[in-house]
N, C-alpha and C. Protein backbone atom coordinates (compact mmCIF):
# COMPACT_ATOMS: atom_id res chain seq x y z
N UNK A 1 72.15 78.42 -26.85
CA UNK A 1 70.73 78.46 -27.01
C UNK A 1 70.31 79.04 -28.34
N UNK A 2 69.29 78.42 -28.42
CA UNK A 2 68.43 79.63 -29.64
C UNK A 2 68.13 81.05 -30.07
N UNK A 3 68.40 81.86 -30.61
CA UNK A 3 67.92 82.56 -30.41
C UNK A 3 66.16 83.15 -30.90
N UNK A 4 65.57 83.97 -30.20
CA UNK A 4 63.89 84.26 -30.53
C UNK A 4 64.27 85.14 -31.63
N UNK A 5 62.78 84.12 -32.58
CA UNK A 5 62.50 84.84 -33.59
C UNK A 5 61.47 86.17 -33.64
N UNK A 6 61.98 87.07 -34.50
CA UNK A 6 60.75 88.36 -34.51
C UNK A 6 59.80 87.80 -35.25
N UNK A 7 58.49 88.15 -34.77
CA UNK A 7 57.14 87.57 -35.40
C UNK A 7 56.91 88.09 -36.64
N UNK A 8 56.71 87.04 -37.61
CA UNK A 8 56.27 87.54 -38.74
C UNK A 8 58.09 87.34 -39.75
N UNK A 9 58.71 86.67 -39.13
CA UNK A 9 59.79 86.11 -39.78
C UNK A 9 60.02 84.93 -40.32
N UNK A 10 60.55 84.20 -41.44
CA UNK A 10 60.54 82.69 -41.50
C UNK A 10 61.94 82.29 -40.69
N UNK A 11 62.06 80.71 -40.03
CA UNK A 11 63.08 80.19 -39.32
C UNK A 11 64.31 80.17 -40.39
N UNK A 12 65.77 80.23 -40.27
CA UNK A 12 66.84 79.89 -41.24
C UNK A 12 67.01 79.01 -40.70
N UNK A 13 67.26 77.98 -42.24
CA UNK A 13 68.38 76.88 -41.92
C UNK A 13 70.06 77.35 -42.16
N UNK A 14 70.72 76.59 -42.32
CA UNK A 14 72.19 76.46 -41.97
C UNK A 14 72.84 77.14 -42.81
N UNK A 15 72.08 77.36 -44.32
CA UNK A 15 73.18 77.84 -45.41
C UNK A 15 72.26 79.55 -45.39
N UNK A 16 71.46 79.93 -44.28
CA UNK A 16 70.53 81.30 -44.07
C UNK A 16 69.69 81.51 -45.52
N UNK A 17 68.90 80.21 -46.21
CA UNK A 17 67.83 80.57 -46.80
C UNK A 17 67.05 80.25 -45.52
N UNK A 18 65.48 80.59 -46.09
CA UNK A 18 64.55 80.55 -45.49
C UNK A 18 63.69 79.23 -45.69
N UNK A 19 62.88 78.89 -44.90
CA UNK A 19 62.33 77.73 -44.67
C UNK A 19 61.43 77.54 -46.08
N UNK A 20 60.43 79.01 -46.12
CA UNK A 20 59.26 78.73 -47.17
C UNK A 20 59.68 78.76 -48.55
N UNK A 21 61.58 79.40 -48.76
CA UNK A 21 62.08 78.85 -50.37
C UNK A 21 62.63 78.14 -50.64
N UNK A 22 62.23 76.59 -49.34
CA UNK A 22 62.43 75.16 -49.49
C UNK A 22 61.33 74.48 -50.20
N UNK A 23 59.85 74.86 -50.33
CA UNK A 23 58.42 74.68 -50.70
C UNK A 23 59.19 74.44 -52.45
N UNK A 24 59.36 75.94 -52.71
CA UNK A 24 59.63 75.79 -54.50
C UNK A 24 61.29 75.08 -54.60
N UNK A 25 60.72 73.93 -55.09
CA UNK A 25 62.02 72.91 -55.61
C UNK A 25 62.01 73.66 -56.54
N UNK A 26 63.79 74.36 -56.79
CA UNK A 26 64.27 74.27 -58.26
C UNK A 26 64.77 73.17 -59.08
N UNK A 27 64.77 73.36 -60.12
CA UNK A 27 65.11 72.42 -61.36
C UNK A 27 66.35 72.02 -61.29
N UNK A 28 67.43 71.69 -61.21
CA UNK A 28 68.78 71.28 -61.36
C UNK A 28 68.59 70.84 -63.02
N UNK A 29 69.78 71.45 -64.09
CA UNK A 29 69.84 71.28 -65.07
C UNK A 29 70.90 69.61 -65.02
N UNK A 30 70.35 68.53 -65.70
CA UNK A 30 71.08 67.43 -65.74
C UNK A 30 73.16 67.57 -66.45
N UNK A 31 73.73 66.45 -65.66
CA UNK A 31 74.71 67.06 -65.50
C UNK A 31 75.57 65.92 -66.68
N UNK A 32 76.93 65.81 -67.67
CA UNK A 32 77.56 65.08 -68.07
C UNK A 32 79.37 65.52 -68.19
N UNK A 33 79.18 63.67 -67.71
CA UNK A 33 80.66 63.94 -67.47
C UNK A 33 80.70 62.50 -68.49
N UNK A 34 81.84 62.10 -68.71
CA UNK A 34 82.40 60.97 -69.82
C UNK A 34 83.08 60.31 -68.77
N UNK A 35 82.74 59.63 -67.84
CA UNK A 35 83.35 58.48 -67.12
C UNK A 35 84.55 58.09 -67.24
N UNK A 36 84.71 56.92 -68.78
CA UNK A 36 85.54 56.45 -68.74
C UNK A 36 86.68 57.07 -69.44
N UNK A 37 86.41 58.50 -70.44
CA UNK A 37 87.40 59.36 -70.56
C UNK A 37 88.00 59.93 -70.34
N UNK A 38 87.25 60.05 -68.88
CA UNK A 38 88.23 61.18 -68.14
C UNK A 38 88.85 59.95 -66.80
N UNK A 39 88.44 58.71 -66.52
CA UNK A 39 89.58 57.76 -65.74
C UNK A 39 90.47 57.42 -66.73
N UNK A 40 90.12 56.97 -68.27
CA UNK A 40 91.14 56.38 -69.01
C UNK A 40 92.65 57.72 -68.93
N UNK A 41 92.12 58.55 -69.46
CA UNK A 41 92.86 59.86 -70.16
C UNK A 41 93.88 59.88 -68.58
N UNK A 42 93.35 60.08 -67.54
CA UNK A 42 94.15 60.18 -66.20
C UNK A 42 95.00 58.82 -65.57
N UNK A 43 94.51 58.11 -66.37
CA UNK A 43 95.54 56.79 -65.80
C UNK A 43 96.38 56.86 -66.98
N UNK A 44 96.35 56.79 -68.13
CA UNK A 44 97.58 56.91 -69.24
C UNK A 44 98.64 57.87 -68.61
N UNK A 45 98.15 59.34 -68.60
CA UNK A 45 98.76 60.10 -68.55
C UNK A 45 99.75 60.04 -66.92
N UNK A 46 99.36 59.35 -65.95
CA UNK A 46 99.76 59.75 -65.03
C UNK A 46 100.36 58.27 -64.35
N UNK A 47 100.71 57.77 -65.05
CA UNK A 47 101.91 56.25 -64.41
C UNK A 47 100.93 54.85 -64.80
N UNK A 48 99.79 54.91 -64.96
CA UNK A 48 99.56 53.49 -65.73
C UNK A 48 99.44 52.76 -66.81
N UNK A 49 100.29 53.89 -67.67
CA UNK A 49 101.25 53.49 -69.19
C UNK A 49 101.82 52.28 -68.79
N UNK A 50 102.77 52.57 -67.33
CA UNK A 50 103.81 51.63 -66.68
C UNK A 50 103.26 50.94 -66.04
N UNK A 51 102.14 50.91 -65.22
CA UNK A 51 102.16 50.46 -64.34
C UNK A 51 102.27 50.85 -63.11
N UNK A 52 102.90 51.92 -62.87
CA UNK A 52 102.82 52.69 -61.47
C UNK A 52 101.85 53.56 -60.98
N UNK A 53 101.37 52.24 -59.95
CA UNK A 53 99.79 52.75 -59.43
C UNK A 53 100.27 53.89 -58.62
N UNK A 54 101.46 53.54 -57.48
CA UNK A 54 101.78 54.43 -56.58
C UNK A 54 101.56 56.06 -56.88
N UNK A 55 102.21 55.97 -58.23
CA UNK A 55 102.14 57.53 -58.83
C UNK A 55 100.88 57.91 -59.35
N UNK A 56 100.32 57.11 -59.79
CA UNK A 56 99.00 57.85 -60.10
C UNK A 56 97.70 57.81 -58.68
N UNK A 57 98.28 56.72 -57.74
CA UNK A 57 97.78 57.09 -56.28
C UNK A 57 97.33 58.67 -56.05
N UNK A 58 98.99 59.34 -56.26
CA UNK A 58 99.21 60.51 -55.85
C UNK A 58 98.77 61.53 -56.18
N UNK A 59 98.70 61.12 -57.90
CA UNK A 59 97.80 61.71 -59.07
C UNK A 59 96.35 62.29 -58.53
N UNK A 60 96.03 61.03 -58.24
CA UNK A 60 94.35 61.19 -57.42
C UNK A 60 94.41 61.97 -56.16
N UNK A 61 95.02 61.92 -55.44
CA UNK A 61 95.10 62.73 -54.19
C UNK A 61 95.51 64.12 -54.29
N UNK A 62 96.33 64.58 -55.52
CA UNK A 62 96.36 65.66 -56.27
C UNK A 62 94.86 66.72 -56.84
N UNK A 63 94.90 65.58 -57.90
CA UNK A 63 93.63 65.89 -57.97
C UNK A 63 92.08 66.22 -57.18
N UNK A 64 92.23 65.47 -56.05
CA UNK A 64 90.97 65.36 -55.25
C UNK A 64 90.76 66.78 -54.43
N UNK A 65 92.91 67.35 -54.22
CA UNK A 65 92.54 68.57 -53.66
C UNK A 65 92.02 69.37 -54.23
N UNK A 66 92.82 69.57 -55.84
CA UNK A 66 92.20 70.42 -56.29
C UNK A 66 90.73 70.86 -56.57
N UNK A 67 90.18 69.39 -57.13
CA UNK A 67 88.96 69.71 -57.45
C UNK A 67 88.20 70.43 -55.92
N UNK A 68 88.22 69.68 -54.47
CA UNK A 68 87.65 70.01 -53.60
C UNK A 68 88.06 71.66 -53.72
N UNK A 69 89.16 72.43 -53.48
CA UNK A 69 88.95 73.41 -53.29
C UNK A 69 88.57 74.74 -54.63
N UNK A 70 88.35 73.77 -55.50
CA UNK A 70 88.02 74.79 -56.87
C UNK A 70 86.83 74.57 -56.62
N UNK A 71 85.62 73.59 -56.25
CA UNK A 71 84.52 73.91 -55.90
C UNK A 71 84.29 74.29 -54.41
N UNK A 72 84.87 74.52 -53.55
CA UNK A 72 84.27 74.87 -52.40
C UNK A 72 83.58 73.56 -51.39
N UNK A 73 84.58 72.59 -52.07
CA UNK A 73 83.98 71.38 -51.07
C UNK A 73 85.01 71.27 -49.97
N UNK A 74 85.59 72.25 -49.61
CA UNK A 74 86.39 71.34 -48.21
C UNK A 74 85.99 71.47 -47.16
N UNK A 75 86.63 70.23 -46.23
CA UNK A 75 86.10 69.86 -44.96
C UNK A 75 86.05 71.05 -43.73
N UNK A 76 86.47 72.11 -44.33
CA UNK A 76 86.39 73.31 -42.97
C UNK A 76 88.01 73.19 -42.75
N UNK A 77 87.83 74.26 -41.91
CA UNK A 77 90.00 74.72 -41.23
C UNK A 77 89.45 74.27 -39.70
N UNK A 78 90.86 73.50 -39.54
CA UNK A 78 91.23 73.13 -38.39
C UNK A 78 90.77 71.76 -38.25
N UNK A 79 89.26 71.58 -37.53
CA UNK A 79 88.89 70.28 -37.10
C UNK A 79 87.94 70.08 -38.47
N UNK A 80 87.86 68.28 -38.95
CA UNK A 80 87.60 67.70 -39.44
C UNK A 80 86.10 68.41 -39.49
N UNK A 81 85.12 68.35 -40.90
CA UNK A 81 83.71 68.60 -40.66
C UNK A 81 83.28 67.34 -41.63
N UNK A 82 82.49 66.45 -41.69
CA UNK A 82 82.18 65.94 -42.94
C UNK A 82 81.03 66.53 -43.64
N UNK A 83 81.42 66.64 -45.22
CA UNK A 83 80.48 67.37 -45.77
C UNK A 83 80.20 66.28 -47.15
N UNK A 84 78.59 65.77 -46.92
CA UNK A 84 78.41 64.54 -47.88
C UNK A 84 78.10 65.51 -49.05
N UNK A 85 78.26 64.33 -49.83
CA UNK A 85 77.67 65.17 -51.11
C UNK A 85 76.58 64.10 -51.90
N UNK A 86 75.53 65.11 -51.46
CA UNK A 86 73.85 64.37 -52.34
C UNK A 86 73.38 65.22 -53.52
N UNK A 87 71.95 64.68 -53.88
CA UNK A 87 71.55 64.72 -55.12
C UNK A 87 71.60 66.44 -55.11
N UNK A 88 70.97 66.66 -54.20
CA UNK A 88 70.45 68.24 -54.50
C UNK A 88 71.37 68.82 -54.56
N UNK A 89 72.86 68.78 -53.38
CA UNK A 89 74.23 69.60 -53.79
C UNK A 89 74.81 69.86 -54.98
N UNK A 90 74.61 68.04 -56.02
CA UNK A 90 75.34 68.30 -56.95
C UNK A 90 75.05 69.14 -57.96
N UNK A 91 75.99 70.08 -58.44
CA UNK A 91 75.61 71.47 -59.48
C UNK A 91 76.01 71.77 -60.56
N UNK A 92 77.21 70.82 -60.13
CA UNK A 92 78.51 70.67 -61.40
C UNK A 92 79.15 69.23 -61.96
N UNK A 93 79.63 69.47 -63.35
CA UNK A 93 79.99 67.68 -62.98
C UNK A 93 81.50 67.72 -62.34
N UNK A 94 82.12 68.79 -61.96
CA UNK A 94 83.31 68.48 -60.78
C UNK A 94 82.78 68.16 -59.38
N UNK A 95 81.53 68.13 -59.24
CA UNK A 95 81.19 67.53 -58.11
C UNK A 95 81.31 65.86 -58.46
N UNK A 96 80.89 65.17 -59.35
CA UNK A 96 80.66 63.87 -60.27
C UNK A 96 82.27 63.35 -59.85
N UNK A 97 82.87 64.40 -60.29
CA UNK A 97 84.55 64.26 -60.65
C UNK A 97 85.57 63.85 -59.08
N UNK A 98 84.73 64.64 -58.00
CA UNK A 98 85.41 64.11 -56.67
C UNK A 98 84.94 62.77 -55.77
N UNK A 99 83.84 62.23 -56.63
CA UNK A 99 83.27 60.79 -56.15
C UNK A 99 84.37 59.72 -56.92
N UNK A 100 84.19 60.21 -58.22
CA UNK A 100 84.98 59.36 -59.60
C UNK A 100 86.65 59.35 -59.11
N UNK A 101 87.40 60.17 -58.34
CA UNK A 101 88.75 60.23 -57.88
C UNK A 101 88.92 59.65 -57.23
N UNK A 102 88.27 59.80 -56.26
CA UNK A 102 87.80 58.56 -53.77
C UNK A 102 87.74 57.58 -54.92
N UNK A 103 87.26 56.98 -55.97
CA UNK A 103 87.19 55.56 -56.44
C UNK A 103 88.57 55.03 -56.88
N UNK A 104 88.89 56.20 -58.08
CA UNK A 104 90.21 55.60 -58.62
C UNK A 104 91.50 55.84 -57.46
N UNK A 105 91.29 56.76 -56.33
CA UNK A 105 92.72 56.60 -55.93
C UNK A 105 92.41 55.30 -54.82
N UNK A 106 91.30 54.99 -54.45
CA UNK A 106 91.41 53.70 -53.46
C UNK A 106 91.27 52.32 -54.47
N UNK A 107 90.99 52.40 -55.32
CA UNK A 107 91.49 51.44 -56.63
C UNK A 107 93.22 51.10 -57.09
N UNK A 108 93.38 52.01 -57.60
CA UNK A 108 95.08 52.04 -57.17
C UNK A 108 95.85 51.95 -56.17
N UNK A 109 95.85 52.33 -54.78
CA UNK A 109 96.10 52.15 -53.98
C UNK A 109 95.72 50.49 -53.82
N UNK A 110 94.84 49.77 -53.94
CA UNK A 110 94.46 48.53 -53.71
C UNK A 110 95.43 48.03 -54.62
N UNK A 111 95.79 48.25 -56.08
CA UNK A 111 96.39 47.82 -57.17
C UNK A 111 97.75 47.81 -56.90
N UNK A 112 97.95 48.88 -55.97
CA UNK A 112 99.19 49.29 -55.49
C UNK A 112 100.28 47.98 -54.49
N UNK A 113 98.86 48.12 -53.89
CA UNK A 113 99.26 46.40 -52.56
C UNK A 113 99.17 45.27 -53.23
N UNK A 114 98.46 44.79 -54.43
CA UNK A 114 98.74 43.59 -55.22
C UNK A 114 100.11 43.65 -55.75
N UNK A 115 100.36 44.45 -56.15
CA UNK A 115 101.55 44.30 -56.73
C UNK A 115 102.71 44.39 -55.90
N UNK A 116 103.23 45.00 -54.67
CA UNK A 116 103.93 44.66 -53.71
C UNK A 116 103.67 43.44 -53.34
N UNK A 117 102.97 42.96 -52.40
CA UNK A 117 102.50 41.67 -52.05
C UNK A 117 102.57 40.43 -52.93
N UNK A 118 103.87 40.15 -52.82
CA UNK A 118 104.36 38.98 -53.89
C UNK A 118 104.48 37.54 -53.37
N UNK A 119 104.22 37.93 -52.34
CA UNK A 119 104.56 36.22 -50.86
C UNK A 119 103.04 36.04 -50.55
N UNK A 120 101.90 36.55 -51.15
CA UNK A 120 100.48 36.69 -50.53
C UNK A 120 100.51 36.42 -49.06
N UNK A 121 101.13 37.63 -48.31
CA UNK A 121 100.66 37.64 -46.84
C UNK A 121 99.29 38.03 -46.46
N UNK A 122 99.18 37.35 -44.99
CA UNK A 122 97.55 37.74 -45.37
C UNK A 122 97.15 39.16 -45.10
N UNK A 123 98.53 40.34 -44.03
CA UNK A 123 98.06 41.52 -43.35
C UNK A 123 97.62 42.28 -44.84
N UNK A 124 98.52 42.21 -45.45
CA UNK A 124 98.42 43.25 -46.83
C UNK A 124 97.06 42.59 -48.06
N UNK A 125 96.80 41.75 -47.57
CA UNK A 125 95.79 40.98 -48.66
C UNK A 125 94.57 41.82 -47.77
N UNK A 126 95.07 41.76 -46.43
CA UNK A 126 93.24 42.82 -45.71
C UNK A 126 93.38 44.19 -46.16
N UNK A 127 94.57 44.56 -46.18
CA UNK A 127 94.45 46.02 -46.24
C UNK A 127 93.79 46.39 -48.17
N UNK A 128 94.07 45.13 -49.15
CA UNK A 128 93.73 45.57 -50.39
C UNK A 128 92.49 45.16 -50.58
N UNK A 129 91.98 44.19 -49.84
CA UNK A 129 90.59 44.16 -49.81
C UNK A 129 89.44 45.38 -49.66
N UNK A 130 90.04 45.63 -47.91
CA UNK A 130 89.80 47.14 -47.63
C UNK A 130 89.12 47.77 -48.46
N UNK A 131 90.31 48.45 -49.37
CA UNK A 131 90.65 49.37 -49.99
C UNK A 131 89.75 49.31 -51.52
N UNK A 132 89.47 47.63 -52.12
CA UNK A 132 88.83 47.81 -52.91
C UNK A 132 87.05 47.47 -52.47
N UNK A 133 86.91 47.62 -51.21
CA UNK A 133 85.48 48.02 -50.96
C UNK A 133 85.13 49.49 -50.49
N UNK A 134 86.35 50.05 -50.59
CA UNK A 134 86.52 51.52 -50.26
C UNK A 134 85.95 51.76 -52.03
N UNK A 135 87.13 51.40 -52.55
CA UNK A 135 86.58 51.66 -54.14
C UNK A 135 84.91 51.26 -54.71
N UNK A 136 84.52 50.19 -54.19
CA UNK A 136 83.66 49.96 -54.96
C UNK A 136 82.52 50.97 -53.96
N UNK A 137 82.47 51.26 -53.14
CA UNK A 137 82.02 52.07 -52.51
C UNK A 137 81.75 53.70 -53.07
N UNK A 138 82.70 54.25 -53.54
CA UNK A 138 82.77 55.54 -54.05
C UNK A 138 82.20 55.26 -55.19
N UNK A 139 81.91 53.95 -55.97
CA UNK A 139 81.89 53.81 -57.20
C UNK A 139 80.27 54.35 -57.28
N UNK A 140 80.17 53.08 -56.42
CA UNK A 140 78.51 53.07 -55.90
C UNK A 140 77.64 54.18 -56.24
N UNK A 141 78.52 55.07 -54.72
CA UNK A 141 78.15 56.44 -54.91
C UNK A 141 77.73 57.65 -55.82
N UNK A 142 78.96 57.13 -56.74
CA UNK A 142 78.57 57.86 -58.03
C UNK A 142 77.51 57.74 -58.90
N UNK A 143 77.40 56.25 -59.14
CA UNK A 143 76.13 55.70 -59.91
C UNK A 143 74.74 56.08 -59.34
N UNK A 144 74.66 56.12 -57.82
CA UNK A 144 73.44 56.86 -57.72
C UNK A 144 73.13 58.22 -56.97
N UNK A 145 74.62 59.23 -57.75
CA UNK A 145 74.73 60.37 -57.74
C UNK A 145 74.28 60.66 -59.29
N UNK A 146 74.87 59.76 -60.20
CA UNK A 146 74.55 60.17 -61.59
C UNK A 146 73.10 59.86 -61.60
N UNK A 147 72.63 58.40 -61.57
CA UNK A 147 71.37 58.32 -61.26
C UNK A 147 70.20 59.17 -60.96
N UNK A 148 70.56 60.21 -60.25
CA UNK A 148 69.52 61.40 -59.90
C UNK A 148 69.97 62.50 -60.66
N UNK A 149 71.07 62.70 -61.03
CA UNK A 149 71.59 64.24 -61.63
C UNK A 149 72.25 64.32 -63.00
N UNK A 150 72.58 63.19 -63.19
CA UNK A 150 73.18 63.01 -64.12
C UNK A 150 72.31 62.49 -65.77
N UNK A 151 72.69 63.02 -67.00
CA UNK A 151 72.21 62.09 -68.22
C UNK A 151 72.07 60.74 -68.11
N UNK A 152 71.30 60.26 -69.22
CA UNK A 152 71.48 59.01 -69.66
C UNK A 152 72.56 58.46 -70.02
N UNK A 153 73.67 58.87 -70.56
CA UNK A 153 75.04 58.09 -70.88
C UNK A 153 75.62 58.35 -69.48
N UNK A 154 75.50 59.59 -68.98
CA UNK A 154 76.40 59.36 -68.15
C UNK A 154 76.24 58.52 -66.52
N UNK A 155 74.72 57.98 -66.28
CA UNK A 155 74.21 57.11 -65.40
C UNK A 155 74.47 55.71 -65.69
N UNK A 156 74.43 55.46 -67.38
CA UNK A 156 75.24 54.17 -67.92
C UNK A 156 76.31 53.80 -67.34
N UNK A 157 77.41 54.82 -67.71
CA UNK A 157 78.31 54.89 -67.45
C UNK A 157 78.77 54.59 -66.09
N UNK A 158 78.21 55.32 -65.27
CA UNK A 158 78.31 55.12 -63.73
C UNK A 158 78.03 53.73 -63.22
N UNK A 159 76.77 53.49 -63.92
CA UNK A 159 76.45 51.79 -63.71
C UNK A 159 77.71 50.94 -63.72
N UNK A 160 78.38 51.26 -65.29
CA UNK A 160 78.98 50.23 -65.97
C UNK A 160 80.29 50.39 -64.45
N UNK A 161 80.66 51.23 -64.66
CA UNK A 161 81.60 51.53 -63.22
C UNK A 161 81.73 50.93 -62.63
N UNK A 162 80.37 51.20 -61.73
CA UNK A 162 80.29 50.44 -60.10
C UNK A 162 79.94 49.34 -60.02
N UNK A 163 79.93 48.43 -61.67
CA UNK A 163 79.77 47.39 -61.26
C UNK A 163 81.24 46.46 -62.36
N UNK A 164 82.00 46.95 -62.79
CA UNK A 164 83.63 47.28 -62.96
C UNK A 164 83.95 46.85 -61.52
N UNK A 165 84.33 48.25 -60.59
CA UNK A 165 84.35 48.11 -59.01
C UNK A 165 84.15 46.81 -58.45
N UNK A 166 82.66 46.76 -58.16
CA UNK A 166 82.10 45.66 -57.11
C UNK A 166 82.86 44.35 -58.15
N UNK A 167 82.78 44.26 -59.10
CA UNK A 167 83.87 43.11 -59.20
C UNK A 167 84.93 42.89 -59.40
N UNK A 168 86.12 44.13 -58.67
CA UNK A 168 87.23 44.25 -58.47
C UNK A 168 86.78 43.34 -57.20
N UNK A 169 85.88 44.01 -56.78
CA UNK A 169 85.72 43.60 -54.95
C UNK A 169 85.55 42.34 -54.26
N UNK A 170 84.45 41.66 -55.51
CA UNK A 170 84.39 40.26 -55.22
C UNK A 170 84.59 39.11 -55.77
């Protein structure tokens, strides 16, 4: 149950501010990240010199922890919590940076199954499909994460992305 409030108190929400220092919107200072410098720079460096998506798969899943737990984005201990990430959360551009990863590692991973899949069966042709509407999905995301928080180059950028992505996808 609830518990009763003492009169003359405001209600808390979830993170224990108060209701009435939801009234004054603060400013969020606009945020930049370099898109394609920081996917290019991470796919060179990390197996797609060669060609090996697999490894830079891993790269990304590496990365995704880290960034989540250097900002304080993880899902909670024990059972699963989902914790989205919108305009007002974002604070940092390592928030930018864990949308931009969910893209490139389900991108590779998709890149991953083209390139196994040499007989074009059809189970593995669903699973890379999947995977690159998983991608173009995160891509999405980003573009109208940058879109609200982000600079002018770097909402370009995001554009140019997610629509990179969506025509991986279709």
């Amino acid at each position: 149950g609830a518990e009763p409030q003492a009169e003359g108190t405001q209600p808390m929400d979830a993170n224990g501010l108060e209701d009435a220092d939801k009234g004054a919107e603060e400013v969020l200072p606009e945020l930049q990240l370099d898109i394609f410098d920081v996917a290019r720079s991470a796919q060179v460096q990390h197996g797609l010199r060669h060609g090996d998506y697999g490894r830079y798969r891993l790269y990304c899943s590496r990365r995704l922890h880290r960034l989540r737990k250097a900002s304080k984005w993880t899902h909670g201990r024990g059972r699963y919590a989902k914790r989205p990430l919108e305009p007002k959360a974002v604070r940092e551009p390592r928030h930018l940076e864990i949308v931009l990863f969910c893209a490139e590692r389900a991108w590779s991973y998709a890149m991953q199954l083209k390139r196994e899949n040499t007989q074009q069966e059809p189970r593995p042709r669903f699973h890379l499909l999947a995977r690159l509407a998983k991608a173009s999905h995160w891509a999405s995301k980003l573009a109208s994460l940058c879109a609200a928080r982000g600079d002018k180059r770097t909402e370009l950028e995001a554009n140019a992305y997610a629509a990179f992505m969506s025509g991986n996808h279709h």
